[in-house]
PDB file of N, CA and C in Angstrom:
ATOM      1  N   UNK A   1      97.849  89.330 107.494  1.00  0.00           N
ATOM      2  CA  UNK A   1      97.202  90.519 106.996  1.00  0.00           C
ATOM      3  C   UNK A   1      98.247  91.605 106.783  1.00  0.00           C
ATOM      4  N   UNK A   2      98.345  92.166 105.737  1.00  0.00           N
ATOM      5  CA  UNK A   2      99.103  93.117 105.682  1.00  0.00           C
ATOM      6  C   UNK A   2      99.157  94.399 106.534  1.00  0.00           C
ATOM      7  N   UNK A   3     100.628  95.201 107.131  1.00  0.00           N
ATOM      8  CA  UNK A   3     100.195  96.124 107.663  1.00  0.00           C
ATOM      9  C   UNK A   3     100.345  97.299 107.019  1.00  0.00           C
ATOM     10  N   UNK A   4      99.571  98.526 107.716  1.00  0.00           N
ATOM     11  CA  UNK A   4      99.720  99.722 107.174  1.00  0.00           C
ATOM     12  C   UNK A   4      99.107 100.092 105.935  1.00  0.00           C
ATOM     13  N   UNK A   5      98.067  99.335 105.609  1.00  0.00           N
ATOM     14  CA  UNK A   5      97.238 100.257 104.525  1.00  0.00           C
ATOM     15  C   UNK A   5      96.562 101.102 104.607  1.00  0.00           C
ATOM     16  N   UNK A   6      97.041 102.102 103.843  1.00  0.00           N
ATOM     17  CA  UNK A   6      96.485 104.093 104.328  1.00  0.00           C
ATOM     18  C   UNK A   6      95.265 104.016 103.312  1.00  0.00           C
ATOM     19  N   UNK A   7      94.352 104.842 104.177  1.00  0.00           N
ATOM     20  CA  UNK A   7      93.099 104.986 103.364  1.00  0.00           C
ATOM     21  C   UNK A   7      93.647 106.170 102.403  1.00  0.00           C
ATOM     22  N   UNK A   8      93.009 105.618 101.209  1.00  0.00           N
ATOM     23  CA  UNK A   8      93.180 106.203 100.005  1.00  0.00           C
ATOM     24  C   UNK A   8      92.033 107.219  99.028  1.00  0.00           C
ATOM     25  N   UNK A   9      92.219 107.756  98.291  1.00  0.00           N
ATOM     26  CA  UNK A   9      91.470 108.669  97.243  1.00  0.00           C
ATOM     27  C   UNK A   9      91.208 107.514  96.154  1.00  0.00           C
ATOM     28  N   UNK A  10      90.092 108.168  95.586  1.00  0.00           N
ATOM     29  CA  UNK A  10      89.602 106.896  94.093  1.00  0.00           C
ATOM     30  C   UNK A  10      90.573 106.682  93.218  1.00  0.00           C
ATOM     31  N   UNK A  11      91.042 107.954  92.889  1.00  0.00           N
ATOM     32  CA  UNK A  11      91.909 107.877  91.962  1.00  0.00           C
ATOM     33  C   UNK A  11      93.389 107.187  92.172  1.00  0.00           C
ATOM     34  N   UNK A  12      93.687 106.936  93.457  1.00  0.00           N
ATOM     35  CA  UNK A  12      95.165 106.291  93.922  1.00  0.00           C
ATOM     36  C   UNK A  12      94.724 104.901  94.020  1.00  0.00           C
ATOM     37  N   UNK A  13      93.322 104.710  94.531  1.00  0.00           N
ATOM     38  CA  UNK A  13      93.058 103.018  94.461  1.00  0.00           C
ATOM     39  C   UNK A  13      92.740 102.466  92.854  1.00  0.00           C
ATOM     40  N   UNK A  14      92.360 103.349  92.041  1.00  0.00           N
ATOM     41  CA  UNK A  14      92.515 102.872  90.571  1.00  0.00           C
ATOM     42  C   UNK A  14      93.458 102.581  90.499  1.00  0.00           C
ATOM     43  N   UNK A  15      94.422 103.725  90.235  1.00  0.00           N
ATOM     44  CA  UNK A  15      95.875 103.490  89.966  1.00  0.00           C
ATOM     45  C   UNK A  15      96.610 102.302  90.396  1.00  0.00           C
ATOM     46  N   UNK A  16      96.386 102.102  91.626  1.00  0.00           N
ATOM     47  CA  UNK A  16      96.921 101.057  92.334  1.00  0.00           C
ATOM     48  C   UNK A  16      96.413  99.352  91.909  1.00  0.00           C
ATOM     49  N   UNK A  17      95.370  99.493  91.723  1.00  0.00           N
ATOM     50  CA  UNK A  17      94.398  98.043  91.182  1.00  0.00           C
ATOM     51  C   UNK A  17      95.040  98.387  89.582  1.00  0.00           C
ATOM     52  N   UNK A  18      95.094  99.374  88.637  1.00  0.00           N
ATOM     53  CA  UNK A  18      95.347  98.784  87.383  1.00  0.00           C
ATOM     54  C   UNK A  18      96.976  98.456  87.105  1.00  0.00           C
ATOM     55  N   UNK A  19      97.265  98.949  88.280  1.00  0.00           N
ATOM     56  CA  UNK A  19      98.874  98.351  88.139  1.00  0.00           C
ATOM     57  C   UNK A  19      98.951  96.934  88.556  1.00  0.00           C
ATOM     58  N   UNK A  20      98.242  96.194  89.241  1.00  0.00           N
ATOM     59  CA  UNK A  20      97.915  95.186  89.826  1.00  0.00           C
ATOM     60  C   UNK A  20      97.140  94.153  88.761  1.00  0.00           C
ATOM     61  N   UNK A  21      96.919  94.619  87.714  1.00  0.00           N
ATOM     62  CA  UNK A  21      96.091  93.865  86.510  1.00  0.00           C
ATOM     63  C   UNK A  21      95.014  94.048  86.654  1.00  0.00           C
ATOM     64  N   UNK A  22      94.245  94.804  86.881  1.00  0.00           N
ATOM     65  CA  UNK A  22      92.961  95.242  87.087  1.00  0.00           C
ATOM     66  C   UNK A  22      92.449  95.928  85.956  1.00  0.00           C
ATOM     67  N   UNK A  23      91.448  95.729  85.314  1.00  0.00           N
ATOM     68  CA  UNK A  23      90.603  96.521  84.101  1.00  0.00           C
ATOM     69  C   UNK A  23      89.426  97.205  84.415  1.00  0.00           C
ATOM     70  N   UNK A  24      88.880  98.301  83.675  1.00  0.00           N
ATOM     71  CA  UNK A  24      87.905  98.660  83.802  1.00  0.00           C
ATOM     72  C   UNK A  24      86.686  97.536  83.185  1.00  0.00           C
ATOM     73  N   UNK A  25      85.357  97.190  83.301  1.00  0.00           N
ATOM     74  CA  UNK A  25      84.731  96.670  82.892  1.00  0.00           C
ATOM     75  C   UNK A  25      83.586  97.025  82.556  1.00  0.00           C
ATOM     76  N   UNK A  26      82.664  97.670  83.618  1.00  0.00           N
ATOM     77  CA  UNK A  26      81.751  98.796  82.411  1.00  0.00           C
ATOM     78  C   UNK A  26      80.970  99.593  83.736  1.00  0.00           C
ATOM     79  N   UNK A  27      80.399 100.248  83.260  1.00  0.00           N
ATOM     80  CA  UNK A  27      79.163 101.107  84.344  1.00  0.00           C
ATOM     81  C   UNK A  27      78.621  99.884  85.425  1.00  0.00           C
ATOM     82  N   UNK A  28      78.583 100.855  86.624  1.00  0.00           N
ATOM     83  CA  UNK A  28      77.587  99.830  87.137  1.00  0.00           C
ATOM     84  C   UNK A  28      76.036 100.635  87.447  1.00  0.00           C
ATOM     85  N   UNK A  29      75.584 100.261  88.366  1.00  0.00           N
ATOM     86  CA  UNK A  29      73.894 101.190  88.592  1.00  0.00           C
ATOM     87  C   UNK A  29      74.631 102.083  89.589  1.00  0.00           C
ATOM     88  N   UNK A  30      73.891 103.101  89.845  1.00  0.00           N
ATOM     89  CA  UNK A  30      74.693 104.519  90.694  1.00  0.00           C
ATOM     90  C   UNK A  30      75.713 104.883  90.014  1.00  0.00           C
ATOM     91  N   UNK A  31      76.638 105.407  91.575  1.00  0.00           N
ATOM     92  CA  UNK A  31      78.115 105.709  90.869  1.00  0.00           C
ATOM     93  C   UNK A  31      78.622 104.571  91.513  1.00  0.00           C
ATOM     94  N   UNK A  32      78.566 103.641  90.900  1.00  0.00           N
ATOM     95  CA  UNK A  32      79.563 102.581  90.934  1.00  0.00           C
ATOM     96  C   UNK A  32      79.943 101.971  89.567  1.00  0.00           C
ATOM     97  N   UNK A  33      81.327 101.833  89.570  1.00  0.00           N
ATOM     98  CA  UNK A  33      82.225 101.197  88.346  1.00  0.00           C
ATOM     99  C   UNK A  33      82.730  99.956  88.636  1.00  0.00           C
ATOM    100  N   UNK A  34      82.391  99.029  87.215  1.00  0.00           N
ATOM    101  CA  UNK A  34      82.697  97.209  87.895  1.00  0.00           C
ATOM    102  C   UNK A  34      84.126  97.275  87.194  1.00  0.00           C
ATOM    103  N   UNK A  35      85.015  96.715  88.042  1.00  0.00           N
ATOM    104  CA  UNK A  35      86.661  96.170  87.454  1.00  0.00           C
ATOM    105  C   UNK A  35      86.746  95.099  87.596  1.00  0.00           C
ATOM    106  N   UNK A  36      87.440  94.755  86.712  1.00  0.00           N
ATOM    107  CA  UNK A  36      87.521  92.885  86.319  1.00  0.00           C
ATOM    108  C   UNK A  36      89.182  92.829  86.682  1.00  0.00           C
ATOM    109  N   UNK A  37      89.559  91.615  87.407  1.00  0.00           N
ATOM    110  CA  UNK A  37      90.860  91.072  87.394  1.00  0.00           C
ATOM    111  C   UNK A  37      90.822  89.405  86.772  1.00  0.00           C
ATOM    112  N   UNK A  38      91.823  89.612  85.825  1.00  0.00           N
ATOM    113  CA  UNK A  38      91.481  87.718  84.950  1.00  0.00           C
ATOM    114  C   UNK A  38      93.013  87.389  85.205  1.00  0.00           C
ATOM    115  N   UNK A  39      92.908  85.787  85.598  1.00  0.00           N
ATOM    116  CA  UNK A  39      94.116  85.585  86.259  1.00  0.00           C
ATOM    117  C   UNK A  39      93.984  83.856  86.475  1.00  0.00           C
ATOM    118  N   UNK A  40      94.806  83.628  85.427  1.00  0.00           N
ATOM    119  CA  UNK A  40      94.687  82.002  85.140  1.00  0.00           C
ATOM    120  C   UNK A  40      93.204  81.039  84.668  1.00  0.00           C
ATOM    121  N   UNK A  41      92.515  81.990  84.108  1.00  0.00           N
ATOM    122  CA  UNK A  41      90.900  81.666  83.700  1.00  0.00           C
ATOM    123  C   UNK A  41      90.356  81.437  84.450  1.00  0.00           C
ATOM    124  N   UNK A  42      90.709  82.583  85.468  1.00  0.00           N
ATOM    125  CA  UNK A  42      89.882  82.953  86.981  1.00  0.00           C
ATOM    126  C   UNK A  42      89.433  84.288  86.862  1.00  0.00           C
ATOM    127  N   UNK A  43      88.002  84.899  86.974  1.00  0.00           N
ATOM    128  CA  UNK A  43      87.315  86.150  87.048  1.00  0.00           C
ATOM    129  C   UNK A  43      87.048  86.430  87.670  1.00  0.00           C
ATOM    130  N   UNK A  44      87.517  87.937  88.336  1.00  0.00           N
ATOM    131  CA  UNK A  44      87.279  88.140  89.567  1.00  0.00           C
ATOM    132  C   UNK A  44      86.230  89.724  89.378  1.00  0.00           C
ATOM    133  N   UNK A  45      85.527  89.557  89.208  1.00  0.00           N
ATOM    134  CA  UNK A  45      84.504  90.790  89.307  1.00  0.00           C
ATOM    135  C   UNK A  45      84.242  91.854  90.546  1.00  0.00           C
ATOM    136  N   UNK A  46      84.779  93.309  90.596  1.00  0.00           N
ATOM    137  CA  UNK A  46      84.472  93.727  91.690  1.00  0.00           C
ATOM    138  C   UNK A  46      83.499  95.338  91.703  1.00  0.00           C
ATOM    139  N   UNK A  47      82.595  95.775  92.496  1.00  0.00           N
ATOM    140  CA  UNK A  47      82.379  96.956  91.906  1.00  0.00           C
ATOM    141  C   UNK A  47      82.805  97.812  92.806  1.00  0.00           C
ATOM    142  N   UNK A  48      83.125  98.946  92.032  1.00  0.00           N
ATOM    143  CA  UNK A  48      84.166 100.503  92.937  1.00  0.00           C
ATOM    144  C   UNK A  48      82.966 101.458  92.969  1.00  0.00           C
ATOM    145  N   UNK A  49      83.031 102.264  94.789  1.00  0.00           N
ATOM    146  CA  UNK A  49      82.116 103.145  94.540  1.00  0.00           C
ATOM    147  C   UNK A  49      82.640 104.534  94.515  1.00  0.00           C
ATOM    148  N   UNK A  50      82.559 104.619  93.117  1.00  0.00           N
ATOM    149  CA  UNK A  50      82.703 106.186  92.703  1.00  0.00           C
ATOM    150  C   UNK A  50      82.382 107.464  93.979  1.00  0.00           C
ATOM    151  N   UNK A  51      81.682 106.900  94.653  1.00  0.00           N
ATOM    152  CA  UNK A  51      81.103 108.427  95.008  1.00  0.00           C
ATOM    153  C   UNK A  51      81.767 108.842  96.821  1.00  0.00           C
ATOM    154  N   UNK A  52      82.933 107.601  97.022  1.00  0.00           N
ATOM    155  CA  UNK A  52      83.527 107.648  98.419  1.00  0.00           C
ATOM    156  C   UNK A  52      84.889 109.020  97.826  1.00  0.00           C
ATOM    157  N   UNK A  53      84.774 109.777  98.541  1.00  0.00           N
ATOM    158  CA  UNK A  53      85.683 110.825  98.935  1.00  0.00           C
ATOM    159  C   UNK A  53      87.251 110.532  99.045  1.00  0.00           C
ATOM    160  N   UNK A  54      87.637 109.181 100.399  1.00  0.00           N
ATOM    161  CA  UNK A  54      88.568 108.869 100.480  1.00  0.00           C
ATOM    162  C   UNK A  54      87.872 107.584 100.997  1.00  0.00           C
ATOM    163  N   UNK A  55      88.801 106.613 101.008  1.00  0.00           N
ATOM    164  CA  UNK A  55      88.302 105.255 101.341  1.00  0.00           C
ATOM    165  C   UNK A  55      89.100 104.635 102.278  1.00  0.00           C
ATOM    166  N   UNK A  56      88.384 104.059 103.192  1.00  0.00           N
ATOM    167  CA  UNK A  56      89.146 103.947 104.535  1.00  0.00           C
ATOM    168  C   UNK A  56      90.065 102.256 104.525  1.00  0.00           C
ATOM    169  N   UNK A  57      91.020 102.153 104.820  1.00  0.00           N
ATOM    170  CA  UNK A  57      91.628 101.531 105.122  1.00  0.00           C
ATOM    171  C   UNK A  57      91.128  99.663 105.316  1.00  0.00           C
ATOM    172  N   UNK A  58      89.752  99.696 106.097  1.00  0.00           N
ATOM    173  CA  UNK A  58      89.116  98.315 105.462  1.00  0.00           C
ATOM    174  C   UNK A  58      88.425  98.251 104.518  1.00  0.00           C
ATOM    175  N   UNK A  59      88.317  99.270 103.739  1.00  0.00           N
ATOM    176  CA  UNK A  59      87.333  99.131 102.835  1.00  0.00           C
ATOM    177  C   UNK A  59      88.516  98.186 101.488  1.00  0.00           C
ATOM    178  N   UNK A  60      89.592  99.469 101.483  1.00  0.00           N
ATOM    179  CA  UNK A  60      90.502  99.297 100.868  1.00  0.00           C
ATOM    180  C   UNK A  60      91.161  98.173 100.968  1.00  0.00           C
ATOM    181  N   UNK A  61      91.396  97.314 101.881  1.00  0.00           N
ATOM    182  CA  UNK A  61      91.202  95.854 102.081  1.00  0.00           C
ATOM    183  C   UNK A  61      90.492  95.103 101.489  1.00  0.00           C
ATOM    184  N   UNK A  62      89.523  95.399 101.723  1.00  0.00           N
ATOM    185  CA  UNK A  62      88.234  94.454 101.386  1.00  0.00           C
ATOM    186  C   UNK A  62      88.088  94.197  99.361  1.00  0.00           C
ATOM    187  N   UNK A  63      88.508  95.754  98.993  1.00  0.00           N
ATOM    188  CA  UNK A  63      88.355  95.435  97.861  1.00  0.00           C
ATOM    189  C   UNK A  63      89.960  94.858  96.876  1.00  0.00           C
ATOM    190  N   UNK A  64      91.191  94.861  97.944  1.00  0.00           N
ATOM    191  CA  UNK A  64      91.806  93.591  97.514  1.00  0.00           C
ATOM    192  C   UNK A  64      91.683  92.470  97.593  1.00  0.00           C
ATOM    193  N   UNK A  65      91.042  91.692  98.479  1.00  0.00           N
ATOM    194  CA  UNK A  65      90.585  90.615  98.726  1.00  0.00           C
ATOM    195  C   UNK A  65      89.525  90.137  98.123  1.00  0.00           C
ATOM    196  N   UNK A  66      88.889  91.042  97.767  1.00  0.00           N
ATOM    197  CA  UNK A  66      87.313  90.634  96.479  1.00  0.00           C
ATOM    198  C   UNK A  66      88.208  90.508  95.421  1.00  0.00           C
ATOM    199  N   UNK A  67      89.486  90.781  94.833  1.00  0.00           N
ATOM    200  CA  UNK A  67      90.265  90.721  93.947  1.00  0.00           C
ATOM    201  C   UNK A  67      90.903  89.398  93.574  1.00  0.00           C
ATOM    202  N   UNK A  68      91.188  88.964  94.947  1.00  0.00           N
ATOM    203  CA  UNK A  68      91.905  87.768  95.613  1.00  0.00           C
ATOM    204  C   UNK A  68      93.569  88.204  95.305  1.00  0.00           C
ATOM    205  N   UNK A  69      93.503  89.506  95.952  1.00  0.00           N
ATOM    206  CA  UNK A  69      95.429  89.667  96.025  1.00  0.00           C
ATOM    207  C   UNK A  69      96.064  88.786  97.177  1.00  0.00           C
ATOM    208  N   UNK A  70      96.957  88.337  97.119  1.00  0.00           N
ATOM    209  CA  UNK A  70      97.535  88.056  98.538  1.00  0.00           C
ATOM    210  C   UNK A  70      98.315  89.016  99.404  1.00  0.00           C
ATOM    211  N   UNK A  71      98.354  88.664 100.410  1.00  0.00           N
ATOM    212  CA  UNK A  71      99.422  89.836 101.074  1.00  0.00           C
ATOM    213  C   UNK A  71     100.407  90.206 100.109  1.00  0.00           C
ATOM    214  N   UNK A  72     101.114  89.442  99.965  1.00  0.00           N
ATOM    215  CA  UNK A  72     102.549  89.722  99.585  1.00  0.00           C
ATOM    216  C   UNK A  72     101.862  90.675  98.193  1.00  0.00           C
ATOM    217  N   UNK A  73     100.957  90.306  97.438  1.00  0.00           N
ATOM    218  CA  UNK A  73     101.003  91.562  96.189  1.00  0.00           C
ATOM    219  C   UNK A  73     100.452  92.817  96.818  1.00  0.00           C
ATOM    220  N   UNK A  74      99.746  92.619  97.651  1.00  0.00           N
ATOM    221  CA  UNK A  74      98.762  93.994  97.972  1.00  0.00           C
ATOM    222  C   UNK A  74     100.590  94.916  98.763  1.00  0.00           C
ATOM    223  N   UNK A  75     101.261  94.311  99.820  1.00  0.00           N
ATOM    224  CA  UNK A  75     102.279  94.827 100.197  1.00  0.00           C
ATOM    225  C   UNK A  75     102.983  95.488  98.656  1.00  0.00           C
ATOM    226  N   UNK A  76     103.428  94.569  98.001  1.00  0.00           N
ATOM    227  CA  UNK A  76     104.174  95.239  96.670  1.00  0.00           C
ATOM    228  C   UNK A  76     103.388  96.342  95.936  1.00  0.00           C
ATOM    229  N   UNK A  77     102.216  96.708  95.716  1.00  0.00           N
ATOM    230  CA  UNK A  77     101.190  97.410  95.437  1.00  0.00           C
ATOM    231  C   UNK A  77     101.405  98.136  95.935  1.00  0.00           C
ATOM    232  N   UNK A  78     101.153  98.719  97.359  1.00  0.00           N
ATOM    233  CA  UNK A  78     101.388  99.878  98.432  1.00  0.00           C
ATOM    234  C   UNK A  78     102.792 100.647  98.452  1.00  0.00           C
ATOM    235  N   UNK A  79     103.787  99.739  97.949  1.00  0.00           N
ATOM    236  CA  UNK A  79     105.114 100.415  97.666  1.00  0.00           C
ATOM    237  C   UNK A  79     105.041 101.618  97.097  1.00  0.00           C
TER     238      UNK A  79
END
């Protein structure tokens, strides 16, 4: 498991997922936004909730792993 992932703002975990190959994909219901990662004609569908303030540290986990990053990218990511 990777260490030291700081809970983050929406806008730094975008940033961070579209540097990572991450796309926007469309509205979801609420404030949530679905991002798509495509990766060897593998789809990885995830939805972001707009309306978290800052996002804590497992969350921020959780939604690399719904991604299917591995350590080693999520570490290079956090750089």
């Amino acid at each position: 498991m990777p260490k030291n992932i700081p809970s983050l703002k929406l806008k730094q975990l975008i940033k961070i997922l579209e540097k990572g190959g991450c796309k926007f994909y469309r509205e979801g219901k609420g404030d949530h936004c679905i991002y798509i990662r495509i990766i060897d004609d593998k789809r990885w569908i995830v939805p972001i909730d707009l309306g978290a303030r800052e996002m804590s540290p497992a969350y921020v986990l959780r939604i690399f792993r719904q991604f299917g990053f591995t350590d080693k990218e999520i570490e290079k990511l956090l750089r």
